[in-house]
N, C-alpha and C. Protein backbone atom coordinates (compact mmCIF):
# COMPACT_ATOMS: atom_id res chain seq x y z
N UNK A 1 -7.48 -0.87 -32.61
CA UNK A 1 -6.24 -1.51 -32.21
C UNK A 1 -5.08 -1.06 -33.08
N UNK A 2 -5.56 -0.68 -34.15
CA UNK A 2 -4.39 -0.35 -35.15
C UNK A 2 -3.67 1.18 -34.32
N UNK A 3 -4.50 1.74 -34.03
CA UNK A 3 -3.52 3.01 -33.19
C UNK A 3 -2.57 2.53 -32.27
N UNK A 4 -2.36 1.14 -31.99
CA UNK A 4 -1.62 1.14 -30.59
C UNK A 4 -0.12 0.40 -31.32
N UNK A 5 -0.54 -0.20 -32.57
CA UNK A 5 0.38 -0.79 -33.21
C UNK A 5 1.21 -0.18 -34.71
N UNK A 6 0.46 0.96 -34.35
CA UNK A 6 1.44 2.51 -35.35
C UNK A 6 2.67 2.77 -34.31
N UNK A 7 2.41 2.88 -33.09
CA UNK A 7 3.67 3.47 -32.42
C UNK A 7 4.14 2.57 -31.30
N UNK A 8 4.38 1.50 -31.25
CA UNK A 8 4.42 0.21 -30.11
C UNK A 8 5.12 0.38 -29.95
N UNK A 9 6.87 0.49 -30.16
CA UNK A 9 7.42 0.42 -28.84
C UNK A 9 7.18 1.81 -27.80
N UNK A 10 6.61 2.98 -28.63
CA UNK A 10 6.62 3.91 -27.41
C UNK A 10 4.98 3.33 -26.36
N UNK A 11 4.05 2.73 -26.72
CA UNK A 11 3.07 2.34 -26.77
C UNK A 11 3.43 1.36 -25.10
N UNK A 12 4.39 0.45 -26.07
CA UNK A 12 4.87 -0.45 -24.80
C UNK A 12 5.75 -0.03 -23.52
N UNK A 13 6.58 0.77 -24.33
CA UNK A 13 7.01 1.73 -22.66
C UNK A 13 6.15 2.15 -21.34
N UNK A 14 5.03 2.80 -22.33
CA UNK A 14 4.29 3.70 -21.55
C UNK A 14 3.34 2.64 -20.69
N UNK A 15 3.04 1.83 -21.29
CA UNK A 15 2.23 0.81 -20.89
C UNK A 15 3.18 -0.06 -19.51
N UNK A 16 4.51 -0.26 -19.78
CA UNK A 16 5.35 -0.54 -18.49
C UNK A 16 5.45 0.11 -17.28
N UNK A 17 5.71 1.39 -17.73
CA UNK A 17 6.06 2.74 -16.69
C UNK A 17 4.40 2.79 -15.83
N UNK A 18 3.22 2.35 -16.61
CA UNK A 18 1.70 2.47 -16.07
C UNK A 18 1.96 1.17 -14.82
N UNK A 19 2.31 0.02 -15.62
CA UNK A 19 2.28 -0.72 -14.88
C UNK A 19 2.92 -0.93 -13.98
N UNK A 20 4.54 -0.32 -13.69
CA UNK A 20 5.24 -0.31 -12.74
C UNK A 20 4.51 0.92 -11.87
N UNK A 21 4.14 2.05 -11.84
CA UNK A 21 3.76 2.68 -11.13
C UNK A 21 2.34 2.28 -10.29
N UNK A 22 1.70 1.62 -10.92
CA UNK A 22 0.54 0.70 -10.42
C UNK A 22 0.67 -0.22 -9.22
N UNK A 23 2.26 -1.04 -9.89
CA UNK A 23 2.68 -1.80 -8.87
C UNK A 23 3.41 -1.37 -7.41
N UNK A 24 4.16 -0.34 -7.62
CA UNK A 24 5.03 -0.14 -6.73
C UNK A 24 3.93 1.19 -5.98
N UNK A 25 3.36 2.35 -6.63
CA UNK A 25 2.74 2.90 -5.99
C UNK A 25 1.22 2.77 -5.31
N UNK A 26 0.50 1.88 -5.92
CA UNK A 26 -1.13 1.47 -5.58
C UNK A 26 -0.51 0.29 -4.71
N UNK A 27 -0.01 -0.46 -5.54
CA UNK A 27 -0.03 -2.40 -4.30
C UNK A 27 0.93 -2.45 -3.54
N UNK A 28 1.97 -1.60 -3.48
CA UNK A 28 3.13 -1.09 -2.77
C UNK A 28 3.93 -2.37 -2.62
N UNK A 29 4.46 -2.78 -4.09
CA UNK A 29 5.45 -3.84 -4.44
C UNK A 29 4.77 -5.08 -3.52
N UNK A 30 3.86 -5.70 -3.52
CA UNK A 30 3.35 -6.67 -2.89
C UNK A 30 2.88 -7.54 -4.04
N UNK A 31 2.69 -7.43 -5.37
CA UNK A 31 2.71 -8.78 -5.19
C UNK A 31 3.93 -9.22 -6.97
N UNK A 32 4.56 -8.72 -7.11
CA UNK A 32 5.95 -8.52 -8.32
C UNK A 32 4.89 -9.14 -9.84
N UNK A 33 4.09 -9.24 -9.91
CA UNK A 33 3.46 -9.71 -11.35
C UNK A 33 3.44 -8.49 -12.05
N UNK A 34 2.77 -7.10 -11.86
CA UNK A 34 2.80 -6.16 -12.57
C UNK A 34 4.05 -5.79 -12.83
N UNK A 35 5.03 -5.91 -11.96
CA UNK A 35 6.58 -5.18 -11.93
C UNK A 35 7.09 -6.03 -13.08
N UNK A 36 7.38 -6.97 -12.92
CA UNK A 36 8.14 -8.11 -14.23
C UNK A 36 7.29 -8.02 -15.63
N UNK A 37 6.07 -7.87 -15.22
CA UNK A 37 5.65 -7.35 -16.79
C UNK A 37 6.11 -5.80 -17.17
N UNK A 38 5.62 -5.22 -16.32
CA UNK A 38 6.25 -3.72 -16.33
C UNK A 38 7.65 -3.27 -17.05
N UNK A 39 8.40 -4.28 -16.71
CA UNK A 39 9.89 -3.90 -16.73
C UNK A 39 10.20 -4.78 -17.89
N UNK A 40 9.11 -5.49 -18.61
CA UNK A 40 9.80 -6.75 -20.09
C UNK A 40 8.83 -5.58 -20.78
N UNK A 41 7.90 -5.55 -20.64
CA UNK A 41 7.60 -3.94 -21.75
C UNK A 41 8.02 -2.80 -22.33
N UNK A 42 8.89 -2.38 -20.55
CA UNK A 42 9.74 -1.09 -21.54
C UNK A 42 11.09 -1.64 -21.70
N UNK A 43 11.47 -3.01 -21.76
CA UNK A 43 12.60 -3.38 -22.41
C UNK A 43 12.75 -3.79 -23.90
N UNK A 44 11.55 -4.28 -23.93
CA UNK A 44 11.12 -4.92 -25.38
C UNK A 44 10.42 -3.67 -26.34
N UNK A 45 9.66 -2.42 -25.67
CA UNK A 45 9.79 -1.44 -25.72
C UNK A 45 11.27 -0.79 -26.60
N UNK A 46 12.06 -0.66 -25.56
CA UNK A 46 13.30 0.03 -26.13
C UNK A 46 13.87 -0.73 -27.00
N UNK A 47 14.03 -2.45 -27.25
CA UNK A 47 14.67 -3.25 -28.16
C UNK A 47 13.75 -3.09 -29.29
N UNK A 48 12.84 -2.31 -29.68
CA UNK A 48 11.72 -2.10 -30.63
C UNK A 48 12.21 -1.00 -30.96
N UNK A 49 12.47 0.18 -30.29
CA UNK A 49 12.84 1.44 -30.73
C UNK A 49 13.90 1.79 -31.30
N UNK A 50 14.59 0.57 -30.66
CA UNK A 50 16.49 1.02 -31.28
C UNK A 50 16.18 -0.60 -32.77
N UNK A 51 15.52 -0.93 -32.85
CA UNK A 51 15.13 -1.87 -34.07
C UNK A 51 16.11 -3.11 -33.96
N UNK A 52 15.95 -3.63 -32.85
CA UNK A 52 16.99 -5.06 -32.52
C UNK A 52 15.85 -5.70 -32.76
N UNK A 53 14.57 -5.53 -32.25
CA UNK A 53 13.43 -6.09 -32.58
C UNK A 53 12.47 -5.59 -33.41
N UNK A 54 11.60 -6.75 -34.49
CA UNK A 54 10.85 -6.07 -35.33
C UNK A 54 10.05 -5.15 -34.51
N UNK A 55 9.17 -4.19 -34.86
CA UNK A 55 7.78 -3.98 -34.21
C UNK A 55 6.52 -4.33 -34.69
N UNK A 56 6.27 -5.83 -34.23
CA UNK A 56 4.90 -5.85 -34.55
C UNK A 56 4.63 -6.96 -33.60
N UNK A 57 3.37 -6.87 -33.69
CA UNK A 57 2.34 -7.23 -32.29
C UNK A 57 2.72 -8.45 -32.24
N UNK A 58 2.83 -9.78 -32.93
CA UNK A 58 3.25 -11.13 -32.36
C UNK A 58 4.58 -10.77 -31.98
N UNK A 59 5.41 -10.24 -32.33
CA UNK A 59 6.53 -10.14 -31.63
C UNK A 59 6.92 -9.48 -30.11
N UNK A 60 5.96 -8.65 -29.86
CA UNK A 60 5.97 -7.67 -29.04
C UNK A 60 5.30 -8.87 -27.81
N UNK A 61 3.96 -9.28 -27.99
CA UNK A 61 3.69 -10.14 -27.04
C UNK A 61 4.54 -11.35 -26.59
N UNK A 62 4.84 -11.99 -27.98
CA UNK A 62 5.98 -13.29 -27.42
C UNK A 62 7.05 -12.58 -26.55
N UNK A 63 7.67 -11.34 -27.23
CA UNK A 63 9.64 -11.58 -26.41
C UNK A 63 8.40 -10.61 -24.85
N UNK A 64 7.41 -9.93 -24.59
CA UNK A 64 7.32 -9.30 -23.51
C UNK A 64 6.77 -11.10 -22.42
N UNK A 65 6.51 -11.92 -23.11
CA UNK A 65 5.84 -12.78 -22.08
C UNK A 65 7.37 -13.86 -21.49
N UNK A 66 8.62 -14.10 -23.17
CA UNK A 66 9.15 -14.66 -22.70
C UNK A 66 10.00 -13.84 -21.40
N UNK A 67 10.04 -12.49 -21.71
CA UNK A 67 10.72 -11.56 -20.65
C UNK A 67 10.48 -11.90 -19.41
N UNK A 68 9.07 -11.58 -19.15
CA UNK A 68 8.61 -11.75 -17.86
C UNK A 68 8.49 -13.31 -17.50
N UNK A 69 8.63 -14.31 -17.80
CA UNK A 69 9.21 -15.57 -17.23
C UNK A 69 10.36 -15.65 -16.94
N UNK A 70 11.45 -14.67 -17.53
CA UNK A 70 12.70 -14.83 -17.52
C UNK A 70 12.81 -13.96 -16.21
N UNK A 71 12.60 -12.89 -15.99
CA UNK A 71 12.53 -12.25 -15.27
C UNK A 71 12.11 -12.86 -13.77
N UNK A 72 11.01 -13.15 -13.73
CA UNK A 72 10.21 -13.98 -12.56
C UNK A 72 11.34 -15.09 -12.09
N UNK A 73 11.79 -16.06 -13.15
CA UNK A 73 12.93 -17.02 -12.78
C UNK A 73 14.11 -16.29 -11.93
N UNK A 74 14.20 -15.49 -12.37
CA UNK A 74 15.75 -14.91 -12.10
C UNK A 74 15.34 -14.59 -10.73
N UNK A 75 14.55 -13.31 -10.30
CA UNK A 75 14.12 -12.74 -9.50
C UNK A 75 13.25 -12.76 -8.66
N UNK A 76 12.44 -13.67 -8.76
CA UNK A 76 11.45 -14.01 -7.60
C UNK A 76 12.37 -14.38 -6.33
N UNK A 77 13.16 -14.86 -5.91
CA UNK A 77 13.41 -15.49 -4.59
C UNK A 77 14.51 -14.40 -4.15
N UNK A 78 15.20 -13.47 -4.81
CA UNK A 78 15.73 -12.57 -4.26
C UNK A 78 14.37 -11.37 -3.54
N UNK A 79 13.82 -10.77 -4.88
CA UNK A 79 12.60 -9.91 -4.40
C UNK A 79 11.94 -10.62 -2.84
N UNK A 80 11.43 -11.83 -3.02
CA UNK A 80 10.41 -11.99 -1.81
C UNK A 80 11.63 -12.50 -0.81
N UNK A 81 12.51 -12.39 -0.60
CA UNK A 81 14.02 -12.50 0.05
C UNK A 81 13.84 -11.14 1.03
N UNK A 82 14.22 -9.82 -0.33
CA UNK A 82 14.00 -8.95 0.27
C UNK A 82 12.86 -8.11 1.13
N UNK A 83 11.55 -8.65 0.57
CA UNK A 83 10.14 -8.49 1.07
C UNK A 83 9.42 -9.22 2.34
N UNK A 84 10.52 -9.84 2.48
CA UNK A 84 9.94 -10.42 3.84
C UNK A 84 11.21 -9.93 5.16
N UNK A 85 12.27 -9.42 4.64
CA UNK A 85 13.12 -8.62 6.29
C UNK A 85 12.08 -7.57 6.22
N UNK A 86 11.83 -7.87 7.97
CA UNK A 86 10.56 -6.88 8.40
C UNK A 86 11.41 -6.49 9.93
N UNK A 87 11.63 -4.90 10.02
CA UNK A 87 12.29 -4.55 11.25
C UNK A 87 11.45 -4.58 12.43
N UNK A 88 11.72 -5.64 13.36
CA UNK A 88 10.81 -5.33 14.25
C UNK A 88 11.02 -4.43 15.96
N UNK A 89 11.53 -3.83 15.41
CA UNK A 89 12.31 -2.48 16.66
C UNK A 89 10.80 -1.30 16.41
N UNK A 90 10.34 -1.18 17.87
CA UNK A 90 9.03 -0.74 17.68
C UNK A 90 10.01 0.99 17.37
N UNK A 91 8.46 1.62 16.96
CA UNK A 91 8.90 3.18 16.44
C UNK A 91 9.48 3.58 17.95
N UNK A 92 10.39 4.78 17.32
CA UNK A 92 10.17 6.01 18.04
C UNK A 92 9.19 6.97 18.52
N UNK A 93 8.71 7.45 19.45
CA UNK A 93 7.93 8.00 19.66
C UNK A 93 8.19 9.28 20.76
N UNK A 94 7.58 10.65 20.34
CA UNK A 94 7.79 11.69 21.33
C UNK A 94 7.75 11.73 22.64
N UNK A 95 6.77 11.00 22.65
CA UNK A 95 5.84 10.39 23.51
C UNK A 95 6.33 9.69 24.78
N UNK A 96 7.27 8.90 24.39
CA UNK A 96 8.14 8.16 25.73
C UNK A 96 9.23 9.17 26.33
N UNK A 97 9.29 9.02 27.91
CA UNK A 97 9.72 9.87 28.43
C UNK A 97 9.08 11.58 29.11
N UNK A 98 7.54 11.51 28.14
CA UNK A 98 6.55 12.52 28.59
C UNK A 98 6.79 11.90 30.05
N UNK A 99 6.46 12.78 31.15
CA UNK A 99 6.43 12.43 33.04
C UNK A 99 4.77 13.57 32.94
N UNK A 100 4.41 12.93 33.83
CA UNK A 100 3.39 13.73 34.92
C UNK A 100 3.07 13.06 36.13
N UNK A 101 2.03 14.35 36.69
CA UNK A 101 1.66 13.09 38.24
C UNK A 101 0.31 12.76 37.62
N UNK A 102 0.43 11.56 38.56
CA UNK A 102 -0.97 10.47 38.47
C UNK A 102 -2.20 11.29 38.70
N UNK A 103 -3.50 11.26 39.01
CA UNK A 103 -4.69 11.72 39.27
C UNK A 103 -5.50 10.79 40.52
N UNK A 104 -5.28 9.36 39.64
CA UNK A 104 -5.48 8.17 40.32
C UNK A 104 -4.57 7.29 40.21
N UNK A 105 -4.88 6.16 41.11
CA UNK A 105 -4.41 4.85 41.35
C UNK A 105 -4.24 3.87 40.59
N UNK A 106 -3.47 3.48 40.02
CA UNK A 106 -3.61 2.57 38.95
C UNK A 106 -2.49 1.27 39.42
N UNK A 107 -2.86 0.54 38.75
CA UNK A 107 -2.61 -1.07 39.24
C UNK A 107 -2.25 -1.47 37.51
N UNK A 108 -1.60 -3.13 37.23
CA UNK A 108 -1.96 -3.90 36.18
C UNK A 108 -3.45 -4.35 36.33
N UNK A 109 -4.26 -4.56 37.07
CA UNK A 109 -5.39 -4.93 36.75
C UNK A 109 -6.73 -3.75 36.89
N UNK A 110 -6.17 -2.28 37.35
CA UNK A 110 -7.02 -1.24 37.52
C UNK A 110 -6.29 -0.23 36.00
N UNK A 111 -6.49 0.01 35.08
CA UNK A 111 -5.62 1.31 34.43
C UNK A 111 -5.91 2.33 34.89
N UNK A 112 -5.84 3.42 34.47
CA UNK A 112 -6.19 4.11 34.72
C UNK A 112 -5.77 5.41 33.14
N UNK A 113 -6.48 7.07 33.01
CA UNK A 113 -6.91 7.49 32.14
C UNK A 113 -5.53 9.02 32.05
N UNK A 114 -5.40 9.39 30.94
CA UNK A 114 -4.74 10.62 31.43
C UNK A 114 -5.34 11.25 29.65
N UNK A 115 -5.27 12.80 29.85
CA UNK A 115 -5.66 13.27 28.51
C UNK A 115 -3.95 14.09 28.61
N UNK A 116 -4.54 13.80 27.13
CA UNK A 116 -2.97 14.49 26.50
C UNK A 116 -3.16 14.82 24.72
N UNK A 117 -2.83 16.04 24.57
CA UNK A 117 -2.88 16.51 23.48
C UNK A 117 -4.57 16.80 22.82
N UNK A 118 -5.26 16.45 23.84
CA UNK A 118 -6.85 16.43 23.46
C UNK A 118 -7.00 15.03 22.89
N UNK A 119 -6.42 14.30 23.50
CA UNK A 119 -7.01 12.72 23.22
C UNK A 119 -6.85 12.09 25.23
N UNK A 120 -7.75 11.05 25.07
CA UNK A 120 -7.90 10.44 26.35
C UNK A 120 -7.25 9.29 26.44
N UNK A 121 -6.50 9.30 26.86
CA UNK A 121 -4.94 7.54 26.98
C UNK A 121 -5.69 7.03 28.08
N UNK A 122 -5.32 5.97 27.45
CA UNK A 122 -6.00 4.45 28.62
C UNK A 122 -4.28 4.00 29.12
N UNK A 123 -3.89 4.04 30.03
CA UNK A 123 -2.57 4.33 30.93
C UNK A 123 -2.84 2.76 32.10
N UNK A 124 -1.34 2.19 31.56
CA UNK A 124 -1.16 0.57 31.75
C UNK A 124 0.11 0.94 32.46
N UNK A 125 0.16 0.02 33.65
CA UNK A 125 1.32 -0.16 34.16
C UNK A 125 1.90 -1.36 34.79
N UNK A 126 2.98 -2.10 34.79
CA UNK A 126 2.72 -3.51 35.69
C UNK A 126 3.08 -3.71 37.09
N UNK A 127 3.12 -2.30 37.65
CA UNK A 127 3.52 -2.40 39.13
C UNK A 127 1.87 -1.31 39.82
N UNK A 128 1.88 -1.50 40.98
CA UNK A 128 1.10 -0.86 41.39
C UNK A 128 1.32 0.42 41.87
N UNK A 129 0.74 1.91 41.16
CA UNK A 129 1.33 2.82 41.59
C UNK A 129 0.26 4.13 42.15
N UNK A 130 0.50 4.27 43.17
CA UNK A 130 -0.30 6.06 43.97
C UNK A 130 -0.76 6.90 43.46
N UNK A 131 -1.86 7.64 43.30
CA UNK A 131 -1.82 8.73 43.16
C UNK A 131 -1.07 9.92 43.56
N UNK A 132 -0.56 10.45 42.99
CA UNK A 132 0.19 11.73 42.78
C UNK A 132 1.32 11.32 42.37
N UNK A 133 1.58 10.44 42.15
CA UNK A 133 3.37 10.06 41.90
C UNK A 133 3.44 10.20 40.46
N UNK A 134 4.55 10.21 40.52
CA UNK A 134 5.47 11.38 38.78
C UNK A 134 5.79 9.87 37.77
N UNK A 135 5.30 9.63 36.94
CA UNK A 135 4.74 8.76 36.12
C UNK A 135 5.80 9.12 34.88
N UNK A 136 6.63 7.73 34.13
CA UNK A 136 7.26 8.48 32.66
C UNK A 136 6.39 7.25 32.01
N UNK A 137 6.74 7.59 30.84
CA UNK A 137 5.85 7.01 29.79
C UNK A 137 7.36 6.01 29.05
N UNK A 138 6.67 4.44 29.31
CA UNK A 138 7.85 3.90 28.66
C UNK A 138 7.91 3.34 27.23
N UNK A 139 6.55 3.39 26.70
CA UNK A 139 6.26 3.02 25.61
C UNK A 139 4.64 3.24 25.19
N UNK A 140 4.54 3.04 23.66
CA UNK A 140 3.12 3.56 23.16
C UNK A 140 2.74 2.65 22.52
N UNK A 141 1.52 2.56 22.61
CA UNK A 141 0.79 1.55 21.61
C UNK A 141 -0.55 2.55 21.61
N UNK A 142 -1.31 1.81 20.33
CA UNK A 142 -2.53 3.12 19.96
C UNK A 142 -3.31 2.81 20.86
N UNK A 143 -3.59 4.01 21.56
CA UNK A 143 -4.43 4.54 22.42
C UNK A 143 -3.58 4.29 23.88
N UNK A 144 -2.67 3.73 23.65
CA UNK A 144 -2.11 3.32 25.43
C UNK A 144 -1.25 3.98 25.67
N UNK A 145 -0.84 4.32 26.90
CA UNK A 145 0.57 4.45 27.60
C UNK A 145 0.96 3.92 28.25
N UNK A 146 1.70 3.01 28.22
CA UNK A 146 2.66 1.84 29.52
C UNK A 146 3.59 2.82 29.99
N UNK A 147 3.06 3.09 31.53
CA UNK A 147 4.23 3.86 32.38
C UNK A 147 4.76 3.39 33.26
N UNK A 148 6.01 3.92 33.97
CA UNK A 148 6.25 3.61 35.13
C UNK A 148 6.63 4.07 35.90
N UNK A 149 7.12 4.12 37.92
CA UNK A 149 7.17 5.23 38.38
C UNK A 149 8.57 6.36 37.96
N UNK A 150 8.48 7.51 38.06
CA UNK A 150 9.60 8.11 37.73
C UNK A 150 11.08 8.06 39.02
N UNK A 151 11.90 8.01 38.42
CA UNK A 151 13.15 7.35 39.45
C UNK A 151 13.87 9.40 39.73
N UNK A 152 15.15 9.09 40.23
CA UNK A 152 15.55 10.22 40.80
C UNK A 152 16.45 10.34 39.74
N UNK A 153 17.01 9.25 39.08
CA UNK A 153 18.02 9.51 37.47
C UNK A 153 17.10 9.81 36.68
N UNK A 154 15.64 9.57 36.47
CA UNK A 154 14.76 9.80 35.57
C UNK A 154 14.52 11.56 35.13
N UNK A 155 14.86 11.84 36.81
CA UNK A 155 14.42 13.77 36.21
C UNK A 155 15.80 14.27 36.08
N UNK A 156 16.92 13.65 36.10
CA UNK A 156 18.45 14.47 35.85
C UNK A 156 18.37 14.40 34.12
């Protein structure tokens, strides 16, 4: 233990920067405990290096724990503020607007199959539509295609 308390504040940096990268890159900022410790380490860290603070180990643990309470107070309800706007505008996809003709008949309660790209789409529609008719793709979900028939503005 004595090696870690020869060089602590660089000790404690490094130990922040571990832990912020832990947090934000492995748990992908989900759950802010590593981050607020993370970030009172390499502060108390740097207040160690520039000698505002002694360096030694009761000190280093007290101001990093009072940090991260201070921290957590301040910042918890902004962070999970920001962690919970979730956009719900489905993706973009290439995919919509692909047209072909049908093979078969498909209904909402019959689907029917189309291959594309070397995968096999399970192909949903809510009107009932013919075989051979020119089909656009109005949206994707995995493995599906919700189509519908193609209009005469559809191919301009």
């Amino acid at each position: 233990m004595e090696w870690f308390t020869q060089d602590l504040p660089q000790h404690l940096v490094i130990l922040g920067l571990a832990l912020l990268a832990i947090e934000i890159l492995i748990l992908g900022f989900s759950t802010f405990v590593l981050f607020f410790v993370g970030v009172a380490c390499i502060v108390v860290g740097a207040l160690m290096y520039v000698q505002i603070l002694p360096d030694t180990g009761l000190i280093a643990m007290a101001s990093v724990a009072v940090l991260t309470a201070l921290e957590a107070a301040l910042l918890w309800k902004p962070l999970k503020r920001m962690q919970s706007q979730v956009d719900n505008k489905p993706a973009q996809n290439d995919m919509v607007g692909y047209h072909w003709r049908l093979e078969q008949d498909i209904s909402p309660q019959q689907p029917g199959e189309h291959s594309y790209s070397g995968i096999l789409w399970r192909v949903e529609t809510q009107n009932s539509i013919p075989a051979g008719a020119v089909v656009r793709v109005d949206r994707v979900d995995v493995g599906v295609l919700f189509v519908s028939p193609q209009t005469q503005n559809d191919s301009q």
